[in-house]
Each structure stands twice: as structure tokens, then as C-alpha cells.
N, C-alpha and C. Protein backbone atom coordinates (compact mmCIF):
# COMPACT_ATOMS: atom_id res chain seq x y z
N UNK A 1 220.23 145.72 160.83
CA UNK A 1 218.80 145.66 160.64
C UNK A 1 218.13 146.10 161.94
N UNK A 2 217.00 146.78 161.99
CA UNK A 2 216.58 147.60 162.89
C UNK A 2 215.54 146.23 163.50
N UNK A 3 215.23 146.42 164.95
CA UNK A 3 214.77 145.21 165.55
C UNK A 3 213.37 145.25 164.93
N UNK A 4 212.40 146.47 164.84
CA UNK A 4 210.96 146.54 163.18
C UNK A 4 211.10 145.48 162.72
N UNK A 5 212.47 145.83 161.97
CA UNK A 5 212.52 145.23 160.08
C UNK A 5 212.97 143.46 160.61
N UNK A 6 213.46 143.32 161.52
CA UNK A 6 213.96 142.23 162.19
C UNK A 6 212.30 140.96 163.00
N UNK A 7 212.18 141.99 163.57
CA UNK A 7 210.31 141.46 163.98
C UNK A 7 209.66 140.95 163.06
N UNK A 8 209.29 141.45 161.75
CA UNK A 8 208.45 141.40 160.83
C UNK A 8 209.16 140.24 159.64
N UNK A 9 210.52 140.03 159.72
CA UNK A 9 211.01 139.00 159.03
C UNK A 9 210.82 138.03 159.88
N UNK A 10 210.68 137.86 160.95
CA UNK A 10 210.47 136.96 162.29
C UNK A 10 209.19 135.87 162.14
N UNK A 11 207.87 137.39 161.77
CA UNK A 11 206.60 136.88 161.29
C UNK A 11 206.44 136.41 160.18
N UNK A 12 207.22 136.84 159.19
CA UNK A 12 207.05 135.84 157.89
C UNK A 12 207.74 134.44 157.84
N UNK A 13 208.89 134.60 158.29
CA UNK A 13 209.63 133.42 158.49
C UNK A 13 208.73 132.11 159.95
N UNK A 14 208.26 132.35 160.24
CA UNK A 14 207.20 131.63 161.33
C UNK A 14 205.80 131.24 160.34
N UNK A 15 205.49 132.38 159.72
CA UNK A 15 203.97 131.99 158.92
C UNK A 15 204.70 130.33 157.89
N UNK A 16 206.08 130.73 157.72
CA UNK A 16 206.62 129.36 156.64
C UNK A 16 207.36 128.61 157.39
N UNK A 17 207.17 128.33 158.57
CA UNK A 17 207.46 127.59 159.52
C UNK A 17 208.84 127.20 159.38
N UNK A 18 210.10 128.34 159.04
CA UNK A 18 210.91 127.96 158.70
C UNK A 18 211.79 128.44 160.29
N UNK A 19 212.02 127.34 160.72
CA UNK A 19 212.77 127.28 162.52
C UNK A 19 214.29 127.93 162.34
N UNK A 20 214.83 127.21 161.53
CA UNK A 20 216.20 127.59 161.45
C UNK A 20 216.53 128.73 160.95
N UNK A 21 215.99 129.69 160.29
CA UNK A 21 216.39 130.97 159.37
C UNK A 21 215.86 131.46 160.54
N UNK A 22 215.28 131.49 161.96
CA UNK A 22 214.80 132.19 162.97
C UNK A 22 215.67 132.07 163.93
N UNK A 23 216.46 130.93 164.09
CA UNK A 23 217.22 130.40 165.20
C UNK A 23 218.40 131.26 165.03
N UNK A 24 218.35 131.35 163.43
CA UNK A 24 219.39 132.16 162.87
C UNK A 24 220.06 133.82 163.61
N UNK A 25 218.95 134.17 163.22
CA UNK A 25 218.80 135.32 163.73
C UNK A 25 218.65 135.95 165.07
N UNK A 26 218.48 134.37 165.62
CA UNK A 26 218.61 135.09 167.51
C UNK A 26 219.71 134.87 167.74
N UNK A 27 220.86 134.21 166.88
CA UNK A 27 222.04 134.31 167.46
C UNK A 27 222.75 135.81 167.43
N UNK A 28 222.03 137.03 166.87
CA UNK A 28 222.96 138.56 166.95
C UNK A 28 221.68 138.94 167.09
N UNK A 29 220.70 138.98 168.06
CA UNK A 29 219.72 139.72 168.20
C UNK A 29 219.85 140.44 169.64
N UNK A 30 218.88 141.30 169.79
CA UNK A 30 219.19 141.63 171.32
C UNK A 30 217.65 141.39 172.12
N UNK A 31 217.69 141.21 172.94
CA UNK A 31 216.86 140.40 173.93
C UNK A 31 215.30 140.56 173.53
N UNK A 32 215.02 141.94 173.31
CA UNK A 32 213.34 142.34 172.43
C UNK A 32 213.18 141.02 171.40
N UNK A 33 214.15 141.23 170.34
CA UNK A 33 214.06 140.02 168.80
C UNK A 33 213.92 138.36 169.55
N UNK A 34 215.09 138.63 170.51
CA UNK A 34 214.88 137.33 171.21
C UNK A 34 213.39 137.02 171.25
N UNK A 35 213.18 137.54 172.31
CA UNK A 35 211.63 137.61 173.02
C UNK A 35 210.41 137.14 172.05
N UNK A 36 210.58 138.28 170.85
CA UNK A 36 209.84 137.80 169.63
C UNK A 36 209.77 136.34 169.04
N UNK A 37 211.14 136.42 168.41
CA UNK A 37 211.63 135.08 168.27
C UNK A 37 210.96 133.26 168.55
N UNK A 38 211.26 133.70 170.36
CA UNK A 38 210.93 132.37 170.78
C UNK A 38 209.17 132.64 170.83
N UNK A 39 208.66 133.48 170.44
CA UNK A 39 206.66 133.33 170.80
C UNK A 39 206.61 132.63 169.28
N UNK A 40 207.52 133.35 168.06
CA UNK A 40 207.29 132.64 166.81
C UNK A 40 207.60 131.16 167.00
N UNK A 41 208.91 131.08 167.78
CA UNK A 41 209.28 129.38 167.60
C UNK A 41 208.31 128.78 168.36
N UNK A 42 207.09 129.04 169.72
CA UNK A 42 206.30 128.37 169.94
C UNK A 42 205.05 128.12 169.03
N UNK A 43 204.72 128.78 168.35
CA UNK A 43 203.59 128.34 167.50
C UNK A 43 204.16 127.94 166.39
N UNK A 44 205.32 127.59 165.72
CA UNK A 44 205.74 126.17 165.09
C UNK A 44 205.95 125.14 165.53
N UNK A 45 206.55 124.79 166.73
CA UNK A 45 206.04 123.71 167.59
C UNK A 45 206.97 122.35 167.10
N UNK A 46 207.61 122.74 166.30
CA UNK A 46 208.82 121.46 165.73
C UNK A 46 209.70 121.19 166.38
N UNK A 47 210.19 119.91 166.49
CA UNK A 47 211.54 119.59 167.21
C UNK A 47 213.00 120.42 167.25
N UNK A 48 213.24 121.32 166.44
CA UNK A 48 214.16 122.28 166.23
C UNK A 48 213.80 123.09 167.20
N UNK A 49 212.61 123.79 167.06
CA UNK A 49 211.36 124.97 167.92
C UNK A 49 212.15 124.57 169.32
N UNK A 50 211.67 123.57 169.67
CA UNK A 50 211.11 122.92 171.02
C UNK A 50 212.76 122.75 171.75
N UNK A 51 213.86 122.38 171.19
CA UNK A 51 215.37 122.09 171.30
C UNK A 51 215.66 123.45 171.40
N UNK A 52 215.40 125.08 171.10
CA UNK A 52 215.87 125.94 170.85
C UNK A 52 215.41 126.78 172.25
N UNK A 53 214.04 126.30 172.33
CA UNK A 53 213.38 127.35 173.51
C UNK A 53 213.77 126.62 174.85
N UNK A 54 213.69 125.30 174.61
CA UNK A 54 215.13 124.92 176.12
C UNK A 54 215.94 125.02 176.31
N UNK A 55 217.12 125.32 175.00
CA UNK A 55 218.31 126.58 175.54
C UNK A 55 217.58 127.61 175.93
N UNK A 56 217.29 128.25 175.89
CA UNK A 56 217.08 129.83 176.37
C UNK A 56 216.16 129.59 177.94
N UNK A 57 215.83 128.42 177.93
CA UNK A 57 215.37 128.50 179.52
C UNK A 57 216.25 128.66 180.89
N UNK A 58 217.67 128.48 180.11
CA UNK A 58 219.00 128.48 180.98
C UNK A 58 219.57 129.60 180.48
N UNK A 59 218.81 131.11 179.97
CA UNK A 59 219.38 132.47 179.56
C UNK A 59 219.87 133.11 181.25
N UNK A 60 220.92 133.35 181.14
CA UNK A 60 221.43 134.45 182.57
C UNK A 60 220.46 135.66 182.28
N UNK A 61 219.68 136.26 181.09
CA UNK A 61 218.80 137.28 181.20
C UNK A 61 217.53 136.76 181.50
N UNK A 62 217.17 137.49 182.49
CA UNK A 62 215.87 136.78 183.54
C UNK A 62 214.61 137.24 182.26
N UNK A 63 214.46 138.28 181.72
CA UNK A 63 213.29 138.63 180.51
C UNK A 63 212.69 137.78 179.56
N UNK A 64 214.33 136.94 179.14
CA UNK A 64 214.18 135.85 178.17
C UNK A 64 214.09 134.50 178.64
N UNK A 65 214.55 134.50 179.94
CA UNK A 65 214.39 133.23 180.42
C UNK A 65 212.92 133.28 180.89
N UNK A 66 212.52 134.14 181.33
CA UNK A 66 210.66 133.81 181.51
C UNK A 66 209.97 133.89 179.92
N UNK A 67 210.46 134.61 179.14
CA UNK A 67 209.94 134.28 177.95
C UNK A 67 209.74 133.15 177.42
N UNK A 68 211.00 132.37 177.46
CA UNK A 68 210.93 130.97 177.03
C UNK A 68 210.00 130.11 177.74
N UNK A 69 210.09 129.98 179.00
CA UNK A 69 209.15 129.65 180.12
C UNK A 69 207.79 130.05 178.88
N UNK A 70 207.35 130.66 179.08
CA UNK A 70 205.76 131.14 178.62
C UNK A 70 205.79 130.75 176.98
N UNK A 71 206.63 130.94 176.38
CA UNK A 71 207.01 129.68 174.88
C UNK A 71 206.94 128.64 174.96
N UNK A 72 207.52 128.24 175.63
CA UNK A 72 207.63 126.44 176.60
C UNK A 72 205.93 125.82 176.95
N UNK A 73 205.40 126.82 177.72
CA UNK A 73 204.17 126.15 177.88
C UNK A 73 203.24 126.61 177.34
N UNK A 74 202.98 127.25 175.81
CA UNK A 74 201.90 127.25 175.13
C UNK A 74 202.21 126.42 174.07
N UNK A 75 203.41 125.27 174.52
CA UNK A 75 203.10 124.43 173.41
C UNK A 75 203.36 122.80 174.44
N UNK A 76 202.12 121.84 173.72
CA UNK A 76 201.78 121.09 174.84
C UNK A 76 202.48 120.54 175.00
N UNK A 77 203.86 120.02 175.67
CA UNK A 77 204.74 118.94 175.84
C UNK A 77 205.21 118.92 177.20
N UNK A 78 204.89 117.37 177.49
CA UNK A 78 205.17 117.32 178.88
C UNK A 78 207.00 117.47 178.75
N UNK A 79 207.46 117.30 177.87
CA UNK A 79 208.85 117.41 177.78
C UNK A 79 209.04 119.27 178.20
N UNK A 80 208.75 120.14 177.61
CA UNK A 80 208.86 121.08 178.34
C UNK A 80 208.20 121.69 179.90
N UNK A 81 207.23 120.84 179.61
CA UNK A 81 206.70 121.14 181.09
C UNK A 81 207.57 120.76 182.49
N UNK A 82 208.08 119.83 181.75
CA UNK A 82 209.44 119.51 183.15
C UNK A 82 210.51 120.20 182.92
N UNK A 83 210.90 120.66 181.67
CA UNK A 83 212.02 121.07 181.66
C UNK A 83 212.01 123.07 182.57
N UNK A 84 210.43 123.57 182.00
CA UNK A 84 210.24 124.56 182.85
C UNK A 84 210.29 124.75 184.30
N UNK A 85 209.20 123.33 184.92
CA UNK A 85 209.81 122.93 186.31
C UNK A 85 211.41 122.80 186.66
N UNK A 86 211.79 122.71 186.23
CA UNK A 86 213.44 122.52 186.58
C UNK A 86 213.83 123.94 186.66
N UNK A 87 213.93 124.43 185.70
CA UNK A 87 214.45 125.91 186.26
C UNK A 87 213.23 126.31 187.18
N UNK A 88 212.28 126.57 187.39
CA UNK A 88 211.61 127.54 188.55
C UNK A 88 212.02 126.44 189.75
N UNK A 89 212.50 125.53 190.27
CA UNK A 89 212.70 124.95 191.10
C UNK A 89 214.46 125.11 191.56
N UNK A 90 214.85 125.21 190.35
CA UNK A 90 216.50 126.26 190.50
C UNK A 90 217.07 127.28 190.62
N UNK A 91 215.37 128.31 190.29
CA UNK A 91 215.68 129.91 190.61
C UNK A 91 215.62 130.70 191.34
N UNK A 92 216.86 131.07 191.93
CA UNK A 92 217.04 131.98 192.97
C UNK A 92 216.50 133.48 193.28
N UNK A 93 216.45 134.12 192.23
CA UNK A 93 215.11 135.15 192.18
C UNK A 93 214.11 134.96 192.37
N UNK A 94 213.16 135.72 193.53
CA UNK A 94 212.48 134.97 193.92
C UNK A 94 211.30 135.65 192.80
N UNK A 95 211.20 136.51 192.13
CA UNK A 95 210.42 137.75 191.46
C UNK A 95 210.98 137.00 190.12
N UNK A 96 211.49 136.35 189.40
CA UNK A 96 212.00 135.71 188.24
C UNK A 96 211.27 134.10 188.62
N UNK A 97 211.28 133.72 190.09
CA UNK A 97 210.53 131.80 190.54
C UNK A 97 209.03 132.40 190.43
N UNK A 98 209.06 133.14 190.44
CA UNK A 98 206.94 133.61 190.37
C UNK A 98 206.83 133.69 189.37
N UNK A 99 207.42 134.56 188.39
CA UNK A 99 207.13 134.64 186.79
C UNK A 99 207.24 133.41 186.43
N UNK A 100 207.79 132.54 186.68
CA UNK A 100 207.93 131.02 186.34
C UNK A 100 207.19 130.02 186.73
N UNK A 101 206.41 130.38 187.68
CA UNK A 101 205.55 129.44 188.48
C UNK A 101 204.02 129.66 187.68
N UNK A 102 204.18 131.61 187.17
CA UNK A 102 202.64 131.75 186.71
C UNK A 102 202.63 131.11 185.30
N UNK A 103 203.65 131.31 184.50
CA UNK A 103 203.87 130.17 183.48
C UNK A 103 203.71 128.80 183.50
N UNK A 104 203.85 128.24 184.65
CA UNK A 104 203.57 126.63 184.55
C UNK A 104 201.97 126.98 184.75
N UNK A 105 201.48 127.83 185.45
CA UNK A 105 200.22 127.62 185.96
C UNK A 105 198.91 128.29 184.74
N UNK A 106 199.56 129.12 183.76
CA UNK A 106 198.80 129.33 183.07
C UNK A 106 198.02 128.25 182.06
């Protein structure tokens, strides 16, 4: 499936707030779908959502790991808000600890 046709099942599957048929699909996605992915799992905002985008805050790909970061904090939980602090306080890039810092600060 082409990452399009992959995006747009992303958005329907989010409009029906369905977490898991999304979680699904980031397991063979490549980092773009990712990316997508976790902005859909932040505006469902469910305990599945919220458990999924704090794995990916510990992604070795720095793109997705600030993604999640910026997923993480447009949805209000002080539970992610620390969990974002934790990685920008563990990250050794210093150009990956800024992208992370403007995320807590947005």
C-alpha cells in the first residue's frame, strides 16, 4: 500500500477513533506513515493513543522521536509531559534536545 492510500486510511480510521487498527499499521510503516500516524493517535487521546506515542518517544529515529514529542504535548497530560521531559533531558543531540525543548514549550 502506497504511504497516500496508507495516510488517508490513517484519517478515516482516527475520524472512528479506532487506536488499534492505527497502531496496527505503524508496525510496517515507514517513518512519513509513522509521523502521520502518531498526529492521528494525538487527537484521539485514549489510553491505547497515549501508551503508543510513549513508545515512540524512545524511537532511535530522531524525526519520529520529535514527532511523538509534539503528539505527546498537544494532548494535555501531565503524564506525557514528564515523560517528554525525560527524553529531552536524555538527549544527546543537541539539534534533536531543541526540537524537544520547543515541544515542551509550545
Amino acid at each position: 500500500m502506497s504511504d497516500e492510500k496508507e495516510e488517508s486510511k490513517i484519517e478515516k480510521l482516527a475520524e472512528k477513533k479506532k487506536t488499534k487498527a492505527i497502531m496496527k499499521i505503524m508496525e510496517k510503516a515507514d517513518s512519513t506513515v509513522v509521523i502521520d500516524a502518531l498526529k492521528a493517535l494525538s487527537g484521539i487521546g485514549d489510553e491505547d493513543s497515549i501508551n503508543c506515542i510513549t513508545s515512540y518517544l524512545d524511537s532511535t529515529d530522531s524525526t519520529i522521536k520529535v514527532a511523538a514529542a509534539n503528539a505527546a504535548m498537544s494532548i494535555n497530560s501531565e503524564y506525557l509531559k514528564t515523560q517528554v521531559r525525560r527524553v529531552c533531558n536524555s538527549e544527546k543531540d543537541s539539534n534533536v534536545h531543541q526540537q524537544l525543548l520547543a515541544a515542551l514549550n509550545a
